[in-house]
N, C-alpha and C. Protein backbone atom coordinates (compact mmCIF):
# COMPACT_ATOMS: atom_id res chain seq x y z
N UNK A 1 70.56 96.64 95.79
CA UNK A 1 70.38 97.66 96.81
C UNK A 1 68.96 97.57 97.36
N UNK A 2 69.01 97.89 98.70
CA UNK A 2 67.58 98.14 99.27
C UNK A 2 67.02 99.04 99.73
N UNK A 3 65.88 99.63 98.35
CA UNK A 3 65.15 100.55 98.42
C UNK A 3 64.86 101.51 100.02
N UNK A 4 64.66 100.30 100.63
CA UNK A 4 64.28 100.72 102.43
C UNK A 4 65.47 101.57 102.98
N UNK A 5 66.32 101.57 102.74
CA UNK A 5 67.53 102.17 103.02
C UNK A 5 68.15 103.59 102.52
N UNK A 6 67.07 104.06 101.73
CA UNK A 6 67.40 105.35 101.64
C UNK A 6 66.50 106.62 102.08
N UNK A 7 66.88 107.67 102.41
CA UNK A 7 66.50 108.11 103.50
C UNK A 7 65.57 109.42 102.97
N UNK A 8 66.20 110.08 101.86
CA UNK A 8 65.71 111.82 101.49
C UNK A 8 65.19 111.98 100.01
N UNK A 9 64.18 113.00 99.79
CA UNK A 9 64.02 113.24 98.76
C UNK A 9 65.14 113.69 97.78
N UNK A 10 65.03 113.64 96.40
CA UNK A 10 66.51 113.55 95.59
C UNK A 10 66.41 114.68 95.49
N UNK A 11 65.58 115.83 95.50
CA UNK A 11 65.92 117.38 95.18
C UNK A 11 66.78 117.86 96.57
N UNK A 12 66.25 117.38 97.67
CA UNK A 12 66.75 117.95 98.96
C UNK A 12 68.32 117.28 99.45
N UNK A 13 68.39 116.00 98.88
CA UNK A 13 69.68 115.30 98.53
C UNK A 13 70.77 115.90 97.24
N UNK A 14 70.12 116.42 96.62
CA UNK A 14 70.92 116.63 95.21
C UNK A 14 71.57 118.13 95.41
N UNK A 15 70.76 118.75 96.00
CA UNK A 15 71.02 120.27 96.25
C UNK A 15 72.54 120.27 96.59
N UNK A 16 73.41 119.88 97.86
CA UNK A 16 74.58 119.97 97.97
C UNK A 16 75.80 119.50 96.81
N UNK A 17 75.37 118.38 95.88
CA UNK A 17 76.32 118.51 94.41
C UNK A 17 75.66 119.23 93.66
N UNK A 18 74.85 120.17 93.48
CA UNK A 18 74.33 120.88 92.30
C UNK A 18 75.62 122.40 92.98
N UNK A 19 75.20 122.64 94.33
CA UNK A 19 75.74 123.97 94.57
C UNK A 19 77.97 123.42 94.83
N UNK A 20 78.16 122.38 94.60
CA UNK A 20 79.55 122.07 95.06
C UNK A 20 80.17 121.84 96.15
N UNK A 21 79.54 122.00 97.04
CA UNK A 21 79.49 121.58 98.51
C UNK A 21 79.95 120.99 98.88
N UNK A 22 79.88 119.64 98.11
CA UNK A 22 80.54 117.97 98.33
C UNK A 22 81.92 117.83 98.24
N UNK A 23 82.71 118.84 97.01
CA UNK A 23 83.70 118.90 96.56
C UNK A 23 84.69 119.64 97.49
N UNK A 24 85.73 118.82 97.47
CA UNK A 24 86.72 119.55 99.01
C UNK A 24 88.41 119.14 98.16
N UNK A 25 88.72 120.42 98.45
CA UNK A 25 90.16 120.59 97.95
C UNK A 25 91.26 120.01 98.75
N UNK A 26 92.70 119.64 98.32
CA UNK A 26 93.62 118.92 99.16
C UNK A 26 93.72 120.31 100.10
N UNK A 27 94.02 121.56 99.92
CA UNK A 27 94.33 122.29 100.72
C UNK A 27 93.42 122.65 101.91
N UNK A 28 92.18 122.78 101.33
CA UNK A 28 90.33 122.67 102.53
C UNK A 28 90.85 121.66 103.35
N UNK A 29 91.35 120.43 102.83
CA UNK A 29 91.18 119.14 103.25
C UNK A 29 92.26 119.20 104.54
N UNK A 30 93.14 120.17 104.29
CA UNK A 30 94.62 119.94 105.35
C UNK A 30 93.95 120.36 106.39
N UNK A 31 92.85 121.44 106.36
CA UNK A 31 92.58 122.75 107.52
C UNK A 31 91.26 121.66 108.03
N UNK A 32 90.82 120.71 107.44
CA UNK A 32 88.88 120.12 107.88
C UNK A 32 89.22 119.93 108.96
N UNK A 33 89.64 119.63 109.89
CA UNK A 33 89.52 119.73 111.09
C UNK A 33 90.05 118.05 111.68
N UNK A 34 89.56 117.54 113.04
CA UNK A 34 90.31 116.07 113.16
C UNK A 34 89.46 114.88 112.83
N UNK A 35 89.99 113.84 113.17
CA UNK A 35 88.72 113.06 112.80
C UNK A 35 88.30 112.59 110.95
N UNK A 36 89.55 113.05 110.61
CA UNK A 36 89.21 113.08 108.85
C UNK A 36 89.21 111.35 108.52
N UNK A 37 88.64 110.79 107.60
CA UNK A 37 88.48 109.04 107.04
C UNK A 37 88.62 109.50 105.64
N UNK A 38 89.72 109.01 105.32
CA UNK A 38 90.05 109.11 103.89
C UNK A 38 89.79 107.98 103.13
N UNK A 39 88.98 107.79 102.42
CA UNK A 39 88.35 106.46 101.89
C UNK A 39 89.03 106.19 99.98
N UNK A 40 89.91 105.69 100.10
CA UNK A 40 90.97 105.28 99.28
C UNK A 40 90.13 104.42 98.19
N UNK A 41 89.19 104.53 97.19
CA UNK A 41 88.45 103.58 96.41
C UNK A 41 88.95 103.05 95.09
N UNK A 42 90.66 103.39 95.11
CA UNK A 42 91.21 102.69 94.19
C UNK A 42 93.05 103.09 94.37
N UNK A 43 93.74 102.29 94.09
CA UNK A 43 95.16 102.72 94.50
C UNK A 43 95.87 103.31 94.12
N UNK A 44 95.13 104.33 93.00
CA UNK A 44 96.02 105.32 92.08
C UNK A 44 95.09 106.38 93.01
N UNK A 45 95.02 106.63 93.82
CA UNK A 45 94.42 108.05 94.28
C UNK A 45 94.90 108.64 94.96
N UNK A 46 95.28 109.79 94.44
CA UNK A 46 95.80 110.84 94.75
C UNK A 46 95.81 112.03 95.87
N UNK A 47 95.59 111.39 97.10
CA UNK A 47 95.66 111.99 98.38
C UNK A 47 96.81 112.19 98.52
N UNK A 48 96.58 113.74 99.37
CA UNK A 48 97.58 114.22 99.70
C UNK A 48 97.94 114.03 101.65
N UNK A 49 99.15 113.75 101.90
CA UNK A 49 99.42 113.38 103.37
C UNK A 49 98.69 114.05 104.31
N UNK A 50 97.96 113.69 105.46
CA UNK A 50 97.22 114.20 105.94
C UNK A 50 97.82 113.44 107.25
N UNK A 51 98.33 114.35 108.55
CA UNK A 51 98.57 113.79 109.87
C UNK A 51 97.16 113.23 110.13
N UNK A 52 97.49 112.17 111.10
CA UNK A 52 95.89 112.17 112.06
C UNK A 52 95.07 111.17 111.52
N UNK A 53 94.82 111.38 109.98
CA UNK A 53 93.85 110.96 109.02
C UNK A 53 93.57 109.34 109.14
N UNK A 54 92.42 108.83 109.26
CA UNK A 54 92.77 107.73 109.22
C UNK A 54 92.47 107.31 107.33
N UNK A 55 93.04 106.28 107.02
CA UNK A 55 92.92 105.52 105.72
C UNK A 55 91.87 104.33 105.95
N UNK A 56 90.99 104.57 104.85
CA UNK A 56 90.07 103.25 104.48
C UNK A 56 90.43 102.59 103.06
N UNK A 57 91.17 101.58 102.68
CA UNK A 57 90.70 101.04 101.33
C UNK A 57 89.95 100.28 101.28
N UNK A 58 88.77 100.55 100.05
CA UNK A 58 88.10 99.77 99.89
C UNK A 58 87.29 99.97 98.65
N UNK A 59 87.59 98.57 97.40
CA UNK A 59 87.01 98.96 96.26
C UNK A 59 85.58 99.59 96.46
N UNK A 60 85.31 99.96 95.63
CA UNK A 60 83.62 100.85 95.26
C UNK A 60 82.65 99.67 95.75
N UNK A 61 82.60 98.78 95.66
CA UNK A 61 81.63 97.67 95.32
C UNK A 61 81.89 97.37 97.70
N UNK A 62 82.33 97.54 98.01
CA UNK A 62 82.99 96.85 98.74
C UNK A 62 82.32 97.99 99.81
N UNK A 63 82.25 98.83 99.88
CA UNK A 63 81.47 100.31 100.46
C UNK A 63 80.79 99.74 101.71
N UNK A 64 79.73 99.07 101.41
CA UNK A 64 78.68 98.82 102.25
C UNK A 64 78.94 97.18 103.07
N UNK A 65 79.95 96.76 102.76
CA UNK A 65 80.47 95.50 103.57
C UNK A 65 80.75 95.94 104.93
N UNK A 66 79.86 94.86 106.02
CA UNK A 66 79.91 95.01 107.06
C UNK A 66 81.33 96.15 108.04
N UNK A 67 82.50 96.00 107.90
CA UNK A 67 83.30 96.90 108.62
C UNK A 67 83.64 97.80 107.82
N UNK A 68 83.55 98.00 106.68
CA UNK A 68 83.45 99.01 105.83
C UNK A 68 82.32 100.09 106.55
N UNK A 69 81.41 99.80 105.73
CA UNK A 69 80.60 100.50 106.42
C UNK A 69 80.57 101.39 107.96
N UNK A 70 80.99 100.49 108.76
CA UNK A 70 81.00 100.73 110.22
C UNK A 70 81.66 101.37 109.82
N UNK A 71 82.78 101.97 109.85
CA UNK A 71 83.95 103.20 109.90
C UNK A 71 83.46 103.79 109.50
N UNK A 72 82.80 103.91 108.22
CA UNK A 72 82.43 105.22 107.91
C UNK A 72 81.17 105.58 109.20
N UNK A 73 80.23 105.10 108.99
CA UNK A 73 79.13 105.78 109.77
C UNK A 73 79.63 106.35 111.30
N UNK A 74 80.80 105.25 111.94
CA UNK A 74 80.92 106.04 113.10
C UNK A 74 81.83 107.17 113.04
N UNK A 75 82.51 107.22 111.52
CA UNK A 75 83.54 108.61 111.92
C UNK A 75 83.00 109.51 112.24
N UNK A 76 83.81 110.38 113.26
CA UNK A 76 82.86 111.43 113.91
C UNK A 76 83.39 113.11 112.84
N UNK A 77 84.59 112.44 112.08
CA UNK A 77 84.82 113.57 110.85
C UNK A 77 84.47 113.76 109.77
N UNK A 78 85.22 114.64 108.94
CA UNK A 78 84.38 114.29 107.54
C UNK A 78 85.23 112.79 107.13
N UNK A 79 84.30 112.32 106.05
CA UNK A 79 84.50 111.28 105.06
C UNK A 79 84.91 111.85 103.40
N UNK A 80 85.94 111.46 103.15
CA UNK A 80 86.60 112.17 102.30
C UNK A 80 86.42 111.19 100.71
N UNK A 81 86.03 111.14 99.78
CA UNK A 81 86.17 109.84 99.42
C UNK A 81 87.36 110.38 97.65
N UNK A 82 88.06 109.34 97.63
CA UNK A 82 89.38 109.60 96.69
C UNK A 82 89.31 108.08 95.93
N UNK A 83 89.64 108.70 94.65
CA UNK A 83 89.50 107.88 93.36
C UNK A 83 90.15 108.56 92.14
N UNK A 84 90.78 108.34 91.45
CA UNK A 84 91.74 108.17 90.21
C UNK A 84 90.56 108.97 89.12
N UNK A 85 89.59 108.61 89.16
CA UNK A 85 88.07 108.61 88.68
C UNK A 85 87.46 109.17 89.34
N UNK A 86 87.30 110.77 89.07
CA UNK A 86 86.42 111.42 89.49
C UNK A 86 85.06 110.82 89.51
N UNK A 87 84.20 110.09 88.56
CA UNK A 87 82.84 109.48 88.54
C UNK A 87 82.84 108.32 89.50
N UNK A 88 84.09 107.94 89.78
CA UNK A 88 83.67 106.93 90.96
C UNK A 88 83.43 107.12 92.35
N UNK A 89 84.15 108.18 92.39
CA UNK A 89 83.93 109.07 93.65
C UNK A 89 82.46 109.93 93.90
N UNK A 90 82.06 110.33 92.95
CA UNK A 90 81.02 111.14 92.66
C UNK A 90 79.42 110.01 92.85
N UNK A 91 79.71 108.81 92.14
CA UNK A 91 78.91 107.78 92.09
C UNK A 91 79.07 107.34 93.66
N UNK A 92 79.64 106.67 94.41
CA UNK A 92 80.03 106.46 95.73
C UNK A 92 79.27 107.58 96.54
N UNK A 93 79.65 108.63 96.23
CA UNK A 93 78.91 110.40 97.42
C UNK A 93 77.73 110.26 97.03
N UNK A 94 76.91 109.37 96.04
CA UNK A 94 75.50 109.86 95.55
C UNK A 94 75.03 108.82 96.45
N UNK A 95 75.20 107.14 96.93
CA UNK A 95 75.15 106.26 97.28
C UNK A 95 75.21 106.52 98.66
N UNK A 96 76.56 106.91 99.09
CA UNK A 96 76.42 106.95 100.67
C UNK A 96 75.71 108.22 101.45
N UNK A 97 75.39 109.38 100.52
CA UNK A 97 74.86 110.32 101.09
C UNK A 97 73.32 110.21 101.22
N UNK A 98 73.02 109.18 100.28
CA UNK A 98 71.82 108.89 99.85
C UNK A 98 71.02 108.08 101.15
N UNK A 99 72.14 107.48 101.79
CA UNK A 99 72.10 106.69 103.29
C UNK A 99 71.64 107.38 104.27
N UNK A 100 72.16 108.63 104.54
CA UNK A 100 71.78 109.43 105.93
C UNK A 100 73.11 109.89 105.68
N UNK A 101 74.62 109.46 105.52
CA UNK A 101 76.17 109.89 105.90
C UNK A 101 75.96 111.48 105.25
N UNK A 102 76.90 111.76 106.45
CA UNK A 102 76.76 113.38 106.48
C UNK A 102 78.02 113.61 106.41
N UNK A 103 78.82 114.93 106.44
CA UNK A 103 79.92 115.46 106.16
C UNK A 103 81.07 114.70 104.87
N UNK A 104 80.33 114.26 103.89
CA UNK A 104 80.67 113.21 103.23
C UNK A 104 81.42 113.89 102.03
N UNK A 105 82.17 113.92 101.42
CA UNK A 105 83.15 114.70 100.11
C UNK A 105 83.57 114.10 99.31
N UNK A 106 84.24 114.25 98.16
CA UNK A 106 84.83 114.13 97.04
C UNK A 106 86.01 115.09 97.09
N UNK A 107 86.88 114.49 96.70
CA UNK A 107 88.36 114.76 96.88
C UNK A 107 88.88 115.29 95.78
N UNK A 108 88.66 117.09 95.42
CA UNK A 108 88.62 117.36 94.17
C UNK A 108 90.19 117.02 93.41
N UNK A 109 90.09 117.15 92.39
CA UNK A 109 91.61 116.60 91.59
C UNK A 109 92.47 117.75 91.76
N UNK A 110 93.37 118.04 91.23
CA UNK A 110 94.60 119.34 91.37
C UNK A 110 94.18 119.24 89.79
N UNK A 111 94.44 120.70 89.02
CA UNK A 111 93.94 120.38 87.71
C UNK A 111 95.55 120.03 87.15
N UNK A 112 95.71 119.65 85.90
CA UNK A 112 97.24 119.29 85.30
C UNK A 112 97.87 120.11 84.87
């Protein structure tokens, strides 16, 4: 990774997962509005149907590859990100938020 590329101090970055912010429910998720990028970071993930939505797969590692990337930064909605693995998702929102990406989430689980 390159240091040059990140943008905010980590208290002023960290603040939105300390207060839960990041975390967005399937039902939040139906009402977010248009424009939603559902970023699929493994194929057991558990999104729920969303009209409109567009789909990104793309392993974790794979994030910052040239058209990867591009989609996300130009979605003009939120970025939703979904994983089997809550920590991969969580690890991923620390990474890309860490970028400048804004309206950026974690796709909370349904509990069992």
């Amino acid at each position: 990774m390159n240091p040059a590329i990140f943008r905010y101090d980590a208290v002023k970055w960290a603040e939105t997962s300390v207060a839960g912010e990041n975390i967005i429910s399937a039902d939040r998720l139906a009402s977010a509005g248009d424009d939603i990028l559902l970023v699929r970071l493994d194929a057991d993930c558990m999104a729920p149907e969303i009209t409109g939505a567009a789909i990104l797969a793309a392993a974790p590692g794979d994030l910052f590859s040239g058209d990867n990337i591009k989609k996300i930064r130009r979605n003009k909605g939120p970025v939703v990100l979904c994983s089997r693995d809550a920590s991969v998702s969580a690890r991923a929102w620390m990474i890309l938020s860490e970028t400048g990406i804004r309206k950026l989430y974690i796709l909370k689980k349904d509990p069992a």
